[in-house]
PDB file of N, CA and C in Angstrom:
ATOM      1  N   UNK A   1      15.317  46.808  55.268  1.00  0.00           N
ATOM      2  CA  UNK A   1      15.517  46.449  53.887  1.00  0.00           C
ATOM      3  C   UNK A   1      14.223  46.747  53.147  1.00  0.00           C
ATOM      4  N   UNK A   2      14.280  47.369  51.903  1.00  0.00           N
ATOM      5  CA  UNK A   2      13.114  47.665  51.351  1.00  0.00           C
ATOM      6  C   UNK A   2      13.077  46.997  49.862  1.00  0.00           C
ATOM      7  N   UNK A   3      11.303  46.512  50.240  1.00  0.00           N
ATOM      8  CA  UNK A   3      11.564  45.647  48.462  1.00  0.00           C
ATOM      9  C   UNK A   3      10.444  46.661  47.565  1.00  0.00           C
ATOM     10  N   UNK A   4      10.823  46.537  46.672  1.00  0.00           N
ATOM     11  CA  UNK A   4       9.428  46.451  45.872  1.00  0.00           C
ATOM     12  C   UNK A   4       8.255  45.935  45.428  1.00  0.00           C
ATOM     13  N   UNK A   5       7.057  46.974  45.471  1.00  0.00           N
ATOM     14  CA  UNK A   5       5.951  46.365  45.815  1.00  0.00           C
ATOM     15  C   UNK A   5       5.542  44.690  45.256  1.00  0.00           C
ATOM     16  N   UNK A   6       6.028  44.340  43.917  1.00  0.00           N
ATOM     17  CA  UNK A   6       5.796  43.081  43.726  1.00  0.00           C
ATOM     18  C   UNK A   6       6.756  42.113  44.533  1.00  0.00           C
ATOM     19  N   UNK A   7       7.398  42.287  44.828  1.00  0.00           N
ATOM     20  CA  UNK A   7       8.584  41.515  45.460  1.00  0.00           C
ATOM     21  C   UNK A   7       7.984  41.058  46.832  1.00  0.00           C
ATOM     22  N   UNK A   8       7.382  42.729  47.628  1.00  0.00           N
ATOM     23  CA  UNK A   8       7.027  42.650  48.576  1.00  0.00           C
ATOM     24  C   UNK A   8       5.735  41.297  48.324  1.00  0.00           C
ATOM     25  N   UNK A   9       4.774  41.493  47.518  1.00  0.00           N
ATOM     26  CA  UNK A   9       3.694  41.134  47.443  1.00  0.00           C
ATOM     27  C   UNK A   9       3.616  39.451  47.596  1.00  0.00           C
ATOM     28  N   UNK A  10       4.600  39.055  46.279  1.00  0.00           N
ATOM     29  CA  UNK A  10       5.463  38.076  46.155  1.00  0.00           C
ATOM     30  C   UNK A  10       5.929  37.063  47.084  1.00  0.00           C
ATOM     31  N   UNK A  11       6.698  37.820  48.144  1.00  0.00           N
ATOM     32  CA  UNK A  11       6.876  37.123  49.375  1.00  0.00           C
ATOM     33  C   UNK A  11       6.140  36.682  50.589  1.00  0.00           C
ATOM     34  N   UNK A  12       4.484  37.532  50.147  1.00  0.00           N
ATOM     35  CA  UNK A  12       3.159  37.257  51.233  1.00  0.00           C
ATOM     36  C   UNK A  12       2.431  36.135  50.709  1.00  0.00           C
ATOM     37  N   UNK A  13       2.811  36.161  49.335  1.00  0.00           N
ATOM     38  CA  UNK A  13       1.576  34.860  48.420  1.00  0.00           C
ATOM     39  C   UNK A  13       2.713  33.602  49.421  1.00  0.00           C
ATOM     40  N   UNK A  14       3.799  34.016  48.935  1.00  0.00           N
ATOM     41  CA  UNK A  14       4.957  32.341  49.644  1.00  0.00           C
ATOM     42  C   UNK A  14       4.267  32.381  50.997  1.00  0.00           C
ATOM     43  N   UNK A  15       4.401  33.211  52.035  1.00  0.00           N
ATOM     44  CA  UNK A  15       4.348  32.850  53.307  1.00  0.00           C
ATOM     45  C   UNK A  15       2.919  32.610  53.440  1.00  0.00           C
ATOM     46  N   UNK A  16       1.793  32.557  52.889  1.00  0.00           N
ATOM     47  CA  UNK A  16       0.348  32.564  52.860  1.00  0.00           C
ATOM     48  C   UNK A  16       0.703  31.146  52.291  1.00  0.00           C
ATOM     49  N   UNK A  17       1.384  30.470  51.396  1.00  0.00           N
ATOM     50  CA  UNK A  17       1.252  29.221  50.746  1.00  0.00           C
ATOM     51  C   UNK A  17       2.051  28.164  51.345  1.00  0.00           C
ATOM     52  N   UNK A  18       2.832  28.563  52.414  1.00  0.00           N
ATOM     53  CA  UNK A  18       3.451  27.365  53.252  1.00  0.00           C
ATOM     54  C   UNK A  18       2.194  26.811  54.132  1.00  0.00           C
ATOM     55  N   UNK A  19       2.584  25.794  54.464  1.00  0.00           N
ATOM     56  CA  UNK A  19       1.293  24.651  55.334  1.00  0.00           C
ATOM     57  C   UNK A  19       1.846  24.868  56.559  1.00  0.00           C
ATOM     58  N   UNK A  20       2.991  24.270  56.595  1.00  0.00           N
ATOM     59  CA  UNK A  20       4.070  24.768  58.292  1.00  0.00           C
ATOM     60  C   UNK A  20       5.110  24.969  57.928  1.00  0.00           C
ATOM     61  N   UNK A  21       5.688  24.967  59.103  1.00  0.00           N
ATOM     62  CA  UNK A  21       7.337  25.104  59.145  1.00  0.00           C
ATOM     63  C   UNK A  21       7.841  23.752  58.861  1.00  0.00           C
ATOM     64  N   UNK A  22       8.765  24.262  57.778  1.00  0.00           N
ATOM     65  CA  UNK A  22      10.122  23.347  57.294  1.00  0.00           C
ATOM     66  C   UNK A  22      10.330  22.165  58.681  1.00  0.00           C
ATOM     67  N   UNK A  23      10.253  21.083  57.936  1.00  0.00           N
ATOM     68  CA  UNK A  23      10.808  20.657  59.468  1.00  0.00           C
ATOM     69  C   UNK A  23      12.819  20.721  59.579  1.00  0.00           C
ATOM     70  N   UNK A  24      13.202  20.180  60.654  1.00  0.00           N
ATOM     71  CA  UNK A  24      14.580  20.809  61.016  1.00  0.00           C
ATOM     72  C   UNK A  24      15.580  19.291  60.641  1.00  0.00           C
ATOM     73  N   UNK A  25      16.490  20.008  59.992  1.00  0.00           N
ATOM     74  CA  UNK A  25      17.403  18.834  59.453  1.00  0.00           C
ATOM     75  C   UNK A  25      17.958  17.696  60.509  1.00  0.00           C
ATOM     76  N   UNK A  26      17.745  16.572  60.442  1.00  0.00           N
ATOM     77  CA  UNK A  26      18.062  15.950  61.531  1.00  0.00           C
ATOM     78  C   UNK A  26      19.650  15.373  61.308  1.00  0.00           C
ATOM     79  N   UNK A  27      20.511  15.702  62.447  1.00  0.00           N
ATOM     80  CA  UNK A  27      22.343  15.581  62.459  1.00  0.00           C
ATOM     81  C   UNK A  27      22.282  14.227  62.024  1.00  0.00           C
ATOM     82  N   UNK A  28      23.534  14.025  60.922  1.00  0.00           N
ATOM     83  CA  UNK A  28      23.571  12.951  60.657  1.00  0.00           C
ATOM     84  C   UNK A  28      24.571  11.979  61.615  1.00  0.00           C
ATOM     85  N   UNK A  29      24.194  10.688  61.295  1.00  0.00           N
ATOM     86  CA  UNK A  29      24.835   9.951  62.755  1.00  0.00           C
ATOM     87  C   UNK A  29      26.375   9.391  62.366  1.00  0.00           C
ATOM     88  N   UNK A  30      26.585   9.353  61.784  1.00  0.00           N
ATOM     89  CA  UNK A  30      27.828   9.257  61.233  1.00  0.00           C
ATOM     90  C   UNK A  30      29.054  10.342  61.426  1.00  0.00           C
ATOM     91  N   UNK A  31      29.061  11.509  61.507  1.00  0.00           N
ATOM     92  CA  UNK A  31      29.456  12.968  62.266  1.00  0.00           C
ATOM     93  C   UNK A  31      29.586  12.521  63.723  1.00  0.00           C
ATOM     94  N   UNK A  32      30.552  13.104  64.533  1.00  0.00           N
ATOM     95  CA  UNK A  32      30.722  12.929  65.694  1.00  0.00           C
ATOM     96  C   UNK A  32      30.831  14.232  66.431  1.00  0.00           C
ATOM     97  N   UNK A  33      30.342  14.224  67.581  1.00  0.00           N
ATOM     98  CA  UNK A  33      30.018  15.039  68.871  1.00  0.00           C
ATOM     99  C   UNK A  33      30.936  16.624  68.148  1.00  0.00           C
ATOM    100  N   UNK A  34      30.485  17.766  68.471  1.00  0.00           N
ATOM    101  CA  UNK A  34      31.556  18.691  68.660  1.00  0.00           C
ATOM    102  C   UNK A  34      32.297  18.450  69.839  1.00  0.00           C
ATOM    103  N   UNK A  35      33.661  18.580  69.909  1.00  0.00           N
ATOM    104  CA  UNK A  35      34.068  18.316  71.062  1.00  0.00           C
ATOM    105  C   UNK A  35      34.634  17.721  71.065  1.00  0.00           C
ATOM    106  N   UNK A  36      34.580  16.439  70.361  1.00  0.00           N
ATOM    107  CA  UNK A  36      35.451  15.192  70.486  1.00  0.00           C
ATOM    108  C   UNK A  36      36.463  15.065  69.433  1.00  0.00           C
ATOM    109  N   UNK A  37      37.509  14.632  69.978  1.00  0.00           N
ATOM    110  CA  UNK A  37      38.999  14.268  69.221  1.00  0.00           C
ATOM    111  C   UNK A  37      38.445  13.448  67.917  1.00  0.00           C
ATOM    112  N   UNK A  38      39.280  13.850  66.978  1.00  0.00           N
ATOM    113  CA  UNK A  38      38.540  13.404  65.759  1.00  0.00           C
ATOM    114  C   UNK A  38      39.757  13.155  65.078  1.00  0.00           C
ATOM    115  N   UNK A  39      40.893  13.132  64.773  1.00  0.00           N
ATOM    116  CA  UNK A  39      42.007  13.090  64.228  1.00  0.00           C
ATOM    117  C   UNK A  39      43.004  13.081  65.439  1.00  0.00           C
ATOM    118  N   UNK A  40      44.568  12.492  64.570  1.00  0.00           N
ATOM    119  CA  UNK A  40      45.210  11.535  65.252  1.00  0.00           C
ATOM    120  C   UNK A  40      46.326  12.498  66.159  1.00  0.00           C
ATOM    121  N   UNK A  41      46.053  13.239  65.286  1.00  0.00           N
ATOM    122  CA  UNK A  41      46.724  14.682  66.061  1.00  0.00           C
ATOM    123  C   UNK A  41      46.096  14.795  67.401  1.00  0.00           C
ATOM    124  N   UNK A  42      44.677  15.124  67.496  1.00  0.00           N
ATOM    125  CA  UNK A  42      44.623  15.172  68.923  1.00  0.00           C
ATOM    126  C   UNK A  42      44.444  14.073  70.032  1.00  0.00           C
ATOM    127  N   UNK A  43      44.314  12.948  69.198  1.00  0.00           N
ATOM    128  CA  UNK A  43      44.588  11.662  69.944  1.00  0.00           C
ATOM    129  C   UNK A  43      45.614  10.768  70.822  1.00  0.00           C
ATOM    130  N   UNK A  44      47.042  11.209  70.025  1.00  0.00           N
ATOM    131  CA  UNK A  44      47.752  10.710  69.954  1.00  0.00           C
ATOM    132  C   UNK A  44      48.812  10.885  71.246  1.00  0.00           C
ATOM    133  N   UNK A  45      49.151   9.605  71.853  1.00  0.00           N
ATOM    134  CA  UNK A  45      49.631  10.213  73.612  1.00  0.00           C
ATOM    135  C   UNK A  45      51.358   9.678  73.150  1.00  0.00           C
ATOM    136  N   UNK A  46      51.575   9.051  72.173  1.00  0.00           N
ATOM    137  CA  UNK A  46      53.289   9.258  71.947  1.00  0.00           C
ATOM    138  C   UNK A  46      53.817   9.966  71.954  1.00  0.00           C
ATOM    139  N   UNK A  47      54.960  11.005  71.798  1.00  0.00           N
ATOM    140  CA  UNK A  47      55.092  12.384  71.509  1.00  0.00           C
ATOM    141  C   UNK A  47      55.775  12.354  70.297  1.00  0.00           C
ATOM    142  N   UNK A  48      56.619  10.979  70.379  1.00  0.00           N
ATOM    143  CA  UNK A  48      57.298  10.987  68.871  1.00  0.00           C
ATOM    144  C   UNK A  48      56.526  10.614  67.535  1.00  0.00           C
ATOM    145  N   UNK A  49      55.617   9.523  68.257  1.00  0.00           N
ATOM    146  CA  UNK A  49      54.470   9.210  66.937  1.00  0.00           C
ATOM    147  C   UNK A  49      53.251  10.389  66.648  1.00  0.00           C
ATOM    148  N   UNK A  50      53.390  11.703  67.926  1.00  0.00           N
ATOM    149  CA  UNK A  50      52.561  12.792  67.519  1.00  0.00           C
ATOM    150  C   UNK A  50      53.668  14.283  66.588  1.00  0.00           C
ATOM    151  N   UNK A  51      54.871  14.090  67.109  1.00  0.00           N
ATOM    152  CA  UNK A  51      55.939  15.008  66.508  1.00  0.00           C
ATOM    153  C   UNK A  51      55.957  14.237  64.457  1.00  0.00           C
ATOM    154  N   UNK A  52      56.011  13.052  64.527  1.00  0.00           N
ATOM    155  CA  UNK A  52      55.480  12.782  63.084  1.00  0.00           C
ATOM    156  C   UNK A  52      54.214  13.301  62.272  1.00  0.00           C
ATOM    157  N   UNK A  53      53.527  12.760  63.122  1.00  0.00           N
ATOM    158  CA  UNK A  53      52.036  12.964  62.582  1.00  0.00           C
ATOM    159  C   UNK A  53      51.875  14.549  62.694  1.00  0.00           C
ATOM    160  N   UNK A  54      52.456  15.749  63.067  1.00  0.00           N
ATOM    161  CA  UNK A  54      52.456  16.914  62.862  1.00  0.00           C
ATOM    162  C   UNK A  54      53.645  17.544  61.981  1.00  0.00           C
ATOM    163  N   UNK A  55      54.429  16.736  61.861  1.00  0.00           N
ATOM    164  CA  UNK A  55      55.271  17.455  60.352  1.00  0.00           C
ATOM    165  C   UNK A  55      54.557  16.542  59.351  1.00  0.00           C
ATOM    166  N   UNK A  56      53.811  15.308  59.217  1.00  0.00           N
ATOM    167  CA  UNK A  56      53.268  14.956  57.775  1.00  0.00           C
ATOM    168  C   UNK A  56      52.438  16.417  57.881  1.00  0.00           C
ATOM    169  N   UNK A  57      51.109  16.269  58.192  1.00  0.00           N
ATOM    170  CA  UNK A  57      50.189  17.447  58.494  1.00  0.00           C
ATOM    171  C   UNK A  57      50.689  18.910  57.838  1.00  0.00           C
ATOM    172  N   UNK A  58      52.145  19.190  58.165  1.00  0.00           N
ATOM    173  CA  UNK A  58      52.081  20.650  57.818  1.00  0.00           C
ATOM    174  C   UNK A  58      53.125  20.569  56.965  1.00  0.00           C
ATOM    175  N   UNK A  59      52.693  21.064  55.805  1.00  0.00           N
ATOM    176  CA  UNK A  59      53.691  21.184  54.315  1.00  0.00           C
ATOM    177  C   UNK A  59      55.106  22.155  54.546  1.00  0.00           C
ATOM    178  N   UNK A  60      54.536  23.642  55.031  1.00  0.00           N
ATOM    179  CA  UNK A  60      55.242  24.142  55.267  1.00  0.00           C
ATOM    180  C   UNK A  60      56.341  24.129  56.605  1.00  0.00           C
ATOM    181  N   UNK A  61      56.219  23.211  57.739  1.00  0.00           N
ATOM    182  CA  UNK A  61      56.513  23.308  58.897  1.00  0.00           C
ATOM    183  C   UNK A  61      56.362  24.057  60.335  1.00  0.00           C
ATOM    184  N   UNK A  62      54.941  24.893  60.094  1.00  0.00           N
ATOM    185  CA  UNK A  62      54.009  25.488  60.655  1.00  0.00           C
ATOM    186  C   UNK A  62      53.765  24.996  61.653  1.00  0.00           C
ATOM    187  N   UNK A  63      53.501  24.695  62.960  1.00  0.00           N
ATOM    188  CA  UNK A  63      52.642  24.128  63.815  1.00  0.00           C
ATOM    189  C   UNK A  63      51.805  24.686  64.727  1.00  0.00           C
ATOM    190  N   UNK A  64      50.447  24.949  64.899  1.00  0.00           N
ATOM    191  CA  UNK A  64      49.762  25.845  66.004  1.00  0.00           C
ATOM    192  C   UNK A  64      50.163  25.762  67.504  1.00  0.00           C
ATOM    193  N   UNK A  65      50.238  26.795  68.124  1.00  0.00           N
ATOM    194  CA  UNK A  65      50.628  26.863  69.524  1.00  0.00           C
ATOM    195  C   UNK A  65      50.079  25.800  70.622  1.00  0.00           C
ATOM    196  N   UNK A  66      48.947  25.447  70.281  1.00  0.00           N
ATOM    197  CA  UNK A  66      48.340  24.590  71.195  1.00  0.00           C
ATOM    198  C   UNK A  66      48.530  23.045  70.891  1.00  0.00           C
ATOM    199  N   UNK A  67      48.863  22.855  69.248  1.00  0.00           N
ATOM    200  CA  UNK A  67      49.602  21.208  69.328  1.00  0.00           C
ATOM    201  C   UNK A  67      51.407  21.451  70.098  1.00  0.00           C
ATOM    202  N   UNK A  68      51.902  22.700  69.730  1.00  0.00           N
ATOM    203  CA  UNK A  68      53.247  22.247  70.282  1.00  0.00           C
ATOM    204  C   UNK A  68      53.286  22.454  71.826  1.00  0.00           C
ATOM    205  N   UNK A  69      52.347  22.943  72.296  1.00  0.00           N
ATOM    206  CA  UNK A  69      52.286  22.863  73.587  1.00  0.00           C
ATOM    207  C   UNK A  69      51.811  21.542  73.914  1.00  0.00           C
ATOM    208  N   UNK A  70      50.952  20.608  73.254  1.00  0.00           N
ATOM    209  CA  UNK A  70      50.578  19.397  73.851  1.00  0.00           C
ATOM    210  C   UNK A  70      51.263  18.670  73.304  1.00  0.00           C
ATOM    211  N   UNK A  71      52.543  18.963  72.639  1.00  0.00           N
ATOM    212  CA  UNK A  71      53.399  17.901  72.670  1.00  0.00           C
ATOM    213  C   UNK A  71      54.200  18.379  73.825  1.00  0.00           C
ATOM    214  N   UNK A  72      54.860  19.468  73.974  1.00  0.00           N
ATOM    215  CA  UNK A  72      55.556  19.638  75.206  1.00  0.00           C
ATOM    216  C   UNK A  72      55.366  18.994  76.331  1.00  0.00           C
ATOM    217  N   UNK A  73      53.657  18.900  76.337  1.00  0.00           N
ATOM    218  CA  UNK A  73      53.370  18.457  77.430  1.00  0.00           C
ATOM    219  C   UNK A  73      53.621  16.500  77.801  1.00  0.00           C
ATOM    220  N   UNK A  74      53.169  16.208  76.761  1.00  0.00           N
ATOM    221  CA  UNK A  74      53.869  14.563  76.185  1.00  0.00           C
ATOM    222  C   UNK A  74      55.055  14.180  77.217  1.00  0.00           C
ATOM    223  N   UNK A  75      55.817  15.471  75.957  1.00  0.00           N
ATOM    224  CA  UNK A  75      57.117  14.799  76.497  1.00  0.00           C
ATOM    225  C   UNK A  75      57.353  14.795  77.616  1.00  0.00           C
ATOM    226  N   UNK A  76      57.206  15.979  78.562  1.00  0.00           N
ATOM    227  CA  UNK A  76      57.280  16.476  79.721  1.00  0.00           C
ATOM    228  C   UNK A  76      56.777  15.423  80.252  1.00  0.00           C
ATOM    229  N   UNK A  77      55.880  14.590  80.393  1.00  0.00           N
ATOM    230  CA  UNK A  77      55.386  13.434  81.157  1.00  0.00           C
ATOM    231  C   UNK A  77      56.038  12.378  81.084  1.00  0.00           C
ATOM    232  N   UNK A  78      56.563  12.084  79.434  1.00  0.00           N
ATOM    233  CA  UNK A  78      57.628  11.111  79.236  1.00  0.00           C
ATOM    234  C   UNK A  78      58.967  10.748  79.971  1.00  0.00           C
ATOM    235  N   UNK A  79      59.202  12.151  80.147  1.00  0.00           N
ATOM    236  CA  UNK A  79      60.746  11.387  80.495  1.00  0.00           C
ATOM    237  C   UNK A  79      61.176  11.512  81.821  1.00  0.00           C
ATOM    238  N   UNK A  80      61.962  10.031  81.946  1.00  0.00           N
ATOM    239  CA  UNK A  80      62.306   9.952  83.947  1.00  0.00           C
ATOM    240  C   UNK A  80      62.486  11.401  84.521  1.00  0.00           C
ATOM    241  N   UNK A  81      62.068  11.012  85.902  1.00  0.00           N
ATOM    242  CA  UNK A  81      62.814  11.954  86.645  1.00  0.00           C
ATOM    243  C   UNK A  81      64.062  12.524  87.055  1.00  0.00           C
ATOM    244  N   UNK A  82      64.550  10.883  86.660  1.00  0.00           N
ATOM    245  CA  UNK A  82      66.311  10.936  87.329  1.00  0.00           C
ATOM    246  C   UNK A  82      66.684  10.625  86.248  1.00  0.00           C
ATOM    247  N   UNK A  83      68.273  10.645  85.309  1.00  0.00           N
ATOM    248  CA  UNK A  83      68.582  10.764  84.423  1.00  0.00           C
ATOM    249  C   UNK A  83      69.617   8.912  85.020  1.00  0.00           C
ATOM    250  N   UNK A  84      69.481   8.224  83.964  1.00  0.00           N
ATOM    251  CA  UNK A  84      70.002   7.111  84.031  1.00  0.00           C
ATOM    252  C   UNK A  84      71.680   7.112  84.022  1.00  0.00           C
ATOM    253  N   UNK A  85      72.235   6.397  84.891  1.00  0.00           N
ATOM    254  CA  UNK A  85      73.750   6.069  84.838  1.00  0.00           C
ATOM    255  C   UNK A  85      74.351   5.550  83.365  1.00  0.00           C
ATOM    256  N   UNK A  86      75.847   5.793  83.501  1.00  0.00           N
ATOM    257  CA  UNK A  86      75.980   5.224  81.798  1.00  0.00           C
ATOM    258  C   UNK A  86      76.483   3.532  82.301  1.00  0.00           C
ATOM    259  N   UNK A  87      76.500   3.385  82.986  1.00  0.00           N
ATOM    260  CA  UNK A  87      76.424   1.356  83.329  1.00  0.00           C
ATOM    261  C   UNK A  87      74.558   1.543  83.035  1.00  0.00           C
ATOM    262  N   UNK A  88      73.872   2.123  82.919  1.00  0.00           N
ATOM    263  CA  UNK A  88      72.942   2.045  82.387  1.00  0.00           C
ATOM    264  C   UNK A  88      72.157   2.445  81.394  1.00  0.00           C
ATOM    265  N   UNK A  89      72.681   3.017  80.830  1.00  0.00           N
ATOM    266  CA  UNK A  89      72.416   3.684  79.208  1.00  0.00           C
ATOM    267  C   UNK A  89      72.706   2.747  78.389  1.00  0.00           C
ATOM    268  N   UNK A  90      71.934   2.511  76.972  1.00  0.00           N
ATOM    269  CA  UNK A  90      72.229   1.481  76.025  1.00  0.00           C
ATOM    270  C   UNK A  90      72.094   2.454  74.700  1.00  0.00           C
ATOM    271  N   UNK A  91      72.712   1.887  73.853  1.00  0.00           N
ATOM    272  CA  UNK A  91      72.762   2.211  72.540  1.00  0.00           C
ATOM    273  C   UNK A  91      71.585   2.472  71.581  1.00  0.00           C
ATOM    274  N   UNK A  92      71.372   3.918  71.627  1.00  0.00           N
ATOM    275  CA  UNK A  92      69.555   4.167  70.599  1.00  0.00           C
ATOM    276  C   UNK A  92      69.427   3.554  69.177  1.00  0.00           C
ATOM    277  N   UNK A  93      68.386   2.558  69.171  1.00  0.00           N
ATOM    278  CA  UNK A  93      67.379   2.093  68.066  1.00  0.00           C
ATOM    279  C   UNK A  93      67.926   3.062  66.957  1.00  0.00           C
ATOM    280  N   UNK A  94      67.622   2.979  65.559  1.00  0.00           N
ATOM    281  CA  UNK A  94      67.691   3.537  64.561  1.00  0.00           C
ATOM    282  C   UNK A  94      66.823   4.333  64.722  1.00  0.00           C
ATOM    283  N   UNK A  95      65.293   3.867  65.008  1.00  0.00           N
ATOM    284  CA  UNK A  95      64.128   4.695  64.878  1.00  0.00           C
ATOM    285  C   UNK A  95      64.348   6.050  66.144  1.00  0.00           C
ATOM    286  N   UNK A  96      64.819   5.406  67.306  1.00  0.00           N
ATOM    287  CA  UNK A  96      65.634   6.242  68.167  1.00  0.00           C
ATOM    288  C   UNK A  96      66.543   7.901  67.598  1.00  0.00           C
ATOM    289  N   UNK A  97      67.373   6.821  66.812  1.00  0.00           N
ATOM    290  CA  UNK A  97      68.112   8.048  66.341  1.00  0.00           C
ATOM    291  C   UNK A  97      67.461   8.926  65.042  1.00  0.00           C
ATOM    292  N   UNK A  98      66.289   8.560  64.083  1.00  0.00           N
ATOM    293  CA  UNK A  98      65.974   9.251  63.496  1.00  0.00           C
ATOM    294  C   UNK A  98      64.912   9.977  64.148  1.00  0.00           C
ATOM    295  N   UNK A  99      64.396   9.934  64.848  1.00  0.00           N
ATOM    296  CA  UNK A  99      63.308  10.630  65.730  1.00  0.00           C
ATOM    297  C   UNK A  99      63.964  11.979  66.702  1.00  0.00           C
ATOM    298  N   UNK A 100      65.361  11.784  66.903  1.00  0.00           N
ATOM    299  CA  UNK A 100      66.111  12.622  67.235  1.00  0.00           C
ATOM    300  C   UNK A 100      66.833  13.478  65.973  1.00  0.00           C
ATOM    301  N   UNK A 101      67.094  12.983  65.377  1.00  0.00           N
ATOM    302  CA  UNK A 101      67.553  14.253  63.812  1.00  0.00           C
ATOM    303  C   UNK A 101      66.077  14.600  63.867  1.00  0.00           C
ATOM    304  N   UNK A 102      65.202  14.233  63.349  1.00  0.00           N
ATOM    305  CA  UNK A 102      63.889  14.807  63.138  1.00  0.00           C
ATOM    306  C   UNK A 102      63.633  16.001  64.156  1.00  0.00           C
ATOM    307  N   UNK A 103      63.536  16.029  65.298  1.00  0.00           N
ATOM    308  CA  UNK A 103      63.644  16.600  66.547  1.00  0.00           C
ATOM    309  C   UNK A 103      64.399  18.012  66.365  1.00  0.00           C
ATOM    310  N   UNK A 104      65.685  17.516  65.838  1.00  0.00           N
ATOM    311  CA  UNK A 104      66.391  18.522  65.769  1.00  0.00           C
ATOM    312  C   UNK A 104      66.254  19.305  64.547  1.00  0.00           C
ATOM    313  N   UNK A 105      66.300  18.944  63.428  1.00  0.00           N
ATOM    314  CA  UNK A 105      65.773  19.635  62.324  1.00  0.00           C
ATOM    315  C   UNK A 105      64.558  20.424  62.502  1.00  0.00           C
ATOM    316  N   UNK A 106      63.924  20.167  63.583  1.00  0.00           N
ATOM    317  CA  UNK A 106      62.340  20.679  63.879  1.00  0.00           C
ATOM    318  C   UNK A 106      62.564  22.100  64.217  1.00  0.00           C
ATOM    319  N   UNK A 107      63.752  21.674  65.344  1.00  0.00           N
ATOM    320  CA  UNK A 107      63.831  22.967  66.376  1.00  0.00           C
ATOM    321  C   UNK A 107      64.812  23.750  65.246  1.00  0.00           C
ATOM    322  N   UNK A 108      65.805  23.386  64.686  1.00  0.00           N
ATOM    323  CA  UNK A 108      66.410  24.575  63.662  1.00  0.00           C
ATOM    324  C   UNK A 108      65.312  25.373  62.652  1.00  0.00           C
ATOM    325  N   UNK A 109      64.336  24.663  62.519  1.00  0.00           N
ATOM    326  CA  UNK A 109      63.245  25.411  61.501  1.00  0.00           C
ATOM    327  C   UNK A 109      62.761  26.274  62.531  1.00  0.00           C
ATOM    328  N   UNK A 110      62.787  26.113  63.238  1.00  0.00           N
ATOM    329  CA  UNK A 110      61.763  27.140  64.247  1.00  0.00           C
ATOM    330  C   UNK A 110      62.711  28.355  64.708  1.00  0.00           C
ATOM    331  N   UNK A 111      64.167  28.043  64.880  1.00  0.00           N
ATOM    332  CA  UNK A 111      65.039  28.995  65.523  1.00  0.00           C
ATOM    333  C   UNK A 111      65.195  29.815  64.194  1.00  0.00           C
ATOM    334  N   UNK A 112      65.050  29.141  62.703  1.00  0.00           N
ATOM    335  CA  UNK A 112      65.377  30.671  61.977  1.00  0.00           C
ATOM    336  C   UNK A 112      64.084  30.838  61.407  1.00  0.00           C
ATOM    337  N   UNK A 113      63.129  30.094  62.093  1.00  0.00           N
ATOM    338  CA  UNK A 113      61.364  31.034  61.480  1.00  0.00           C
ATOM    339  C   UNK A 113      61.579  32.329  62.498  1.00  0.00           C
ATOM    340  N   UNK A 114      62.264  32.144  63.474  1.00  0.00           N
ATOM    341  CA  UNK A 114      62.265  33.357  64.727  1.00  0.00           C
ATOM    342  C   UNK A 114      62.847  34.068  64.408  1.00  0.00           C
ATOM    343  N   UNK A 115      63.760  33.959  63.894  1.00  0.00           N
ATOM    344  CA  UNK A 115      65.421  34.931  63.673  1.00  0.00           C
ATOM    345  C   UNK A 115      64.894  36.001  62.406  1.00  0.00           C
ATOM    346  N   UNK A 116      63.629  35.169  61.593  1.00  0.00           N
ATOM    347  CA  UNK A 116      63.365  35.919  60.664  1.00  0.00           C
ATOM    348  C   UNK A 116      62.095  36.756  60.421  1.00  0.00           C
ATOM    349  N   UNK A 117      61.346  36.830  62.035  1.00  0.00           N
ATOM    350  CA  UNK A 117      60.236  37.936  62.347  1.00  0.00           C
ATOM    351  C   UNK A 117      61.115  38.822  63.031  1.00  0.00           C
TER     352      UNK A 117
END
């Protein structure tokens, strides 16, 4: 990079007129670690209280590959191994059943975001 001679000159009077080096900004403590979960999104070990908290989050219904994979993974941990008898099945909660429309409305947004690349 080339300056001109006053410019150049200019910039020797500054570095001739510093005493030392700047000292270095010290991290403020209030900021937390890089690294660490910081929002509820990546906190969150429900899958249904994290399947919420990622459609508030995205206006459009967007979600990055690596939250819907760690919800997959949620659920995947969630649910029995063996599928319950119907002398043992009971009738789903409201919140039950809206967490399931939700669910499903999720996956129809996604089957015609696909249909339409």
């Amino acid at each position: 990079m080339a300056f001109d001679p006053r410019s150049l000159e200019r910039l020797r009077e500054l570095g001739r007129s510093l005493p030392r080096p700047l000292p270095k900004p010290e991290p403020a403590a209030d900021h937390p670690k890089p690294g660490t979960a910081r929002h509820k999104l990546e906190t969150e070990t429900d899958p249904e209280a994290l399947f919420r908290e990622l459609m508030q989050a995205s206006p459009d219904g967007t979600v990055p590959p690596h939250l819907m994979a760690r919800l997959r993974d949620l659920e995947a941990n969630r649910r029995p191994l063996s599928r319950p008898s119907e002398s043992q099945a009971r009738k789903p909660s409201p919140t039950e059943l809206e967490a399931r429309s939700l669910y499903e409305a999720f996956d129809d947004l996604l089957q015609i975001e696909a249909a339409d690349d």
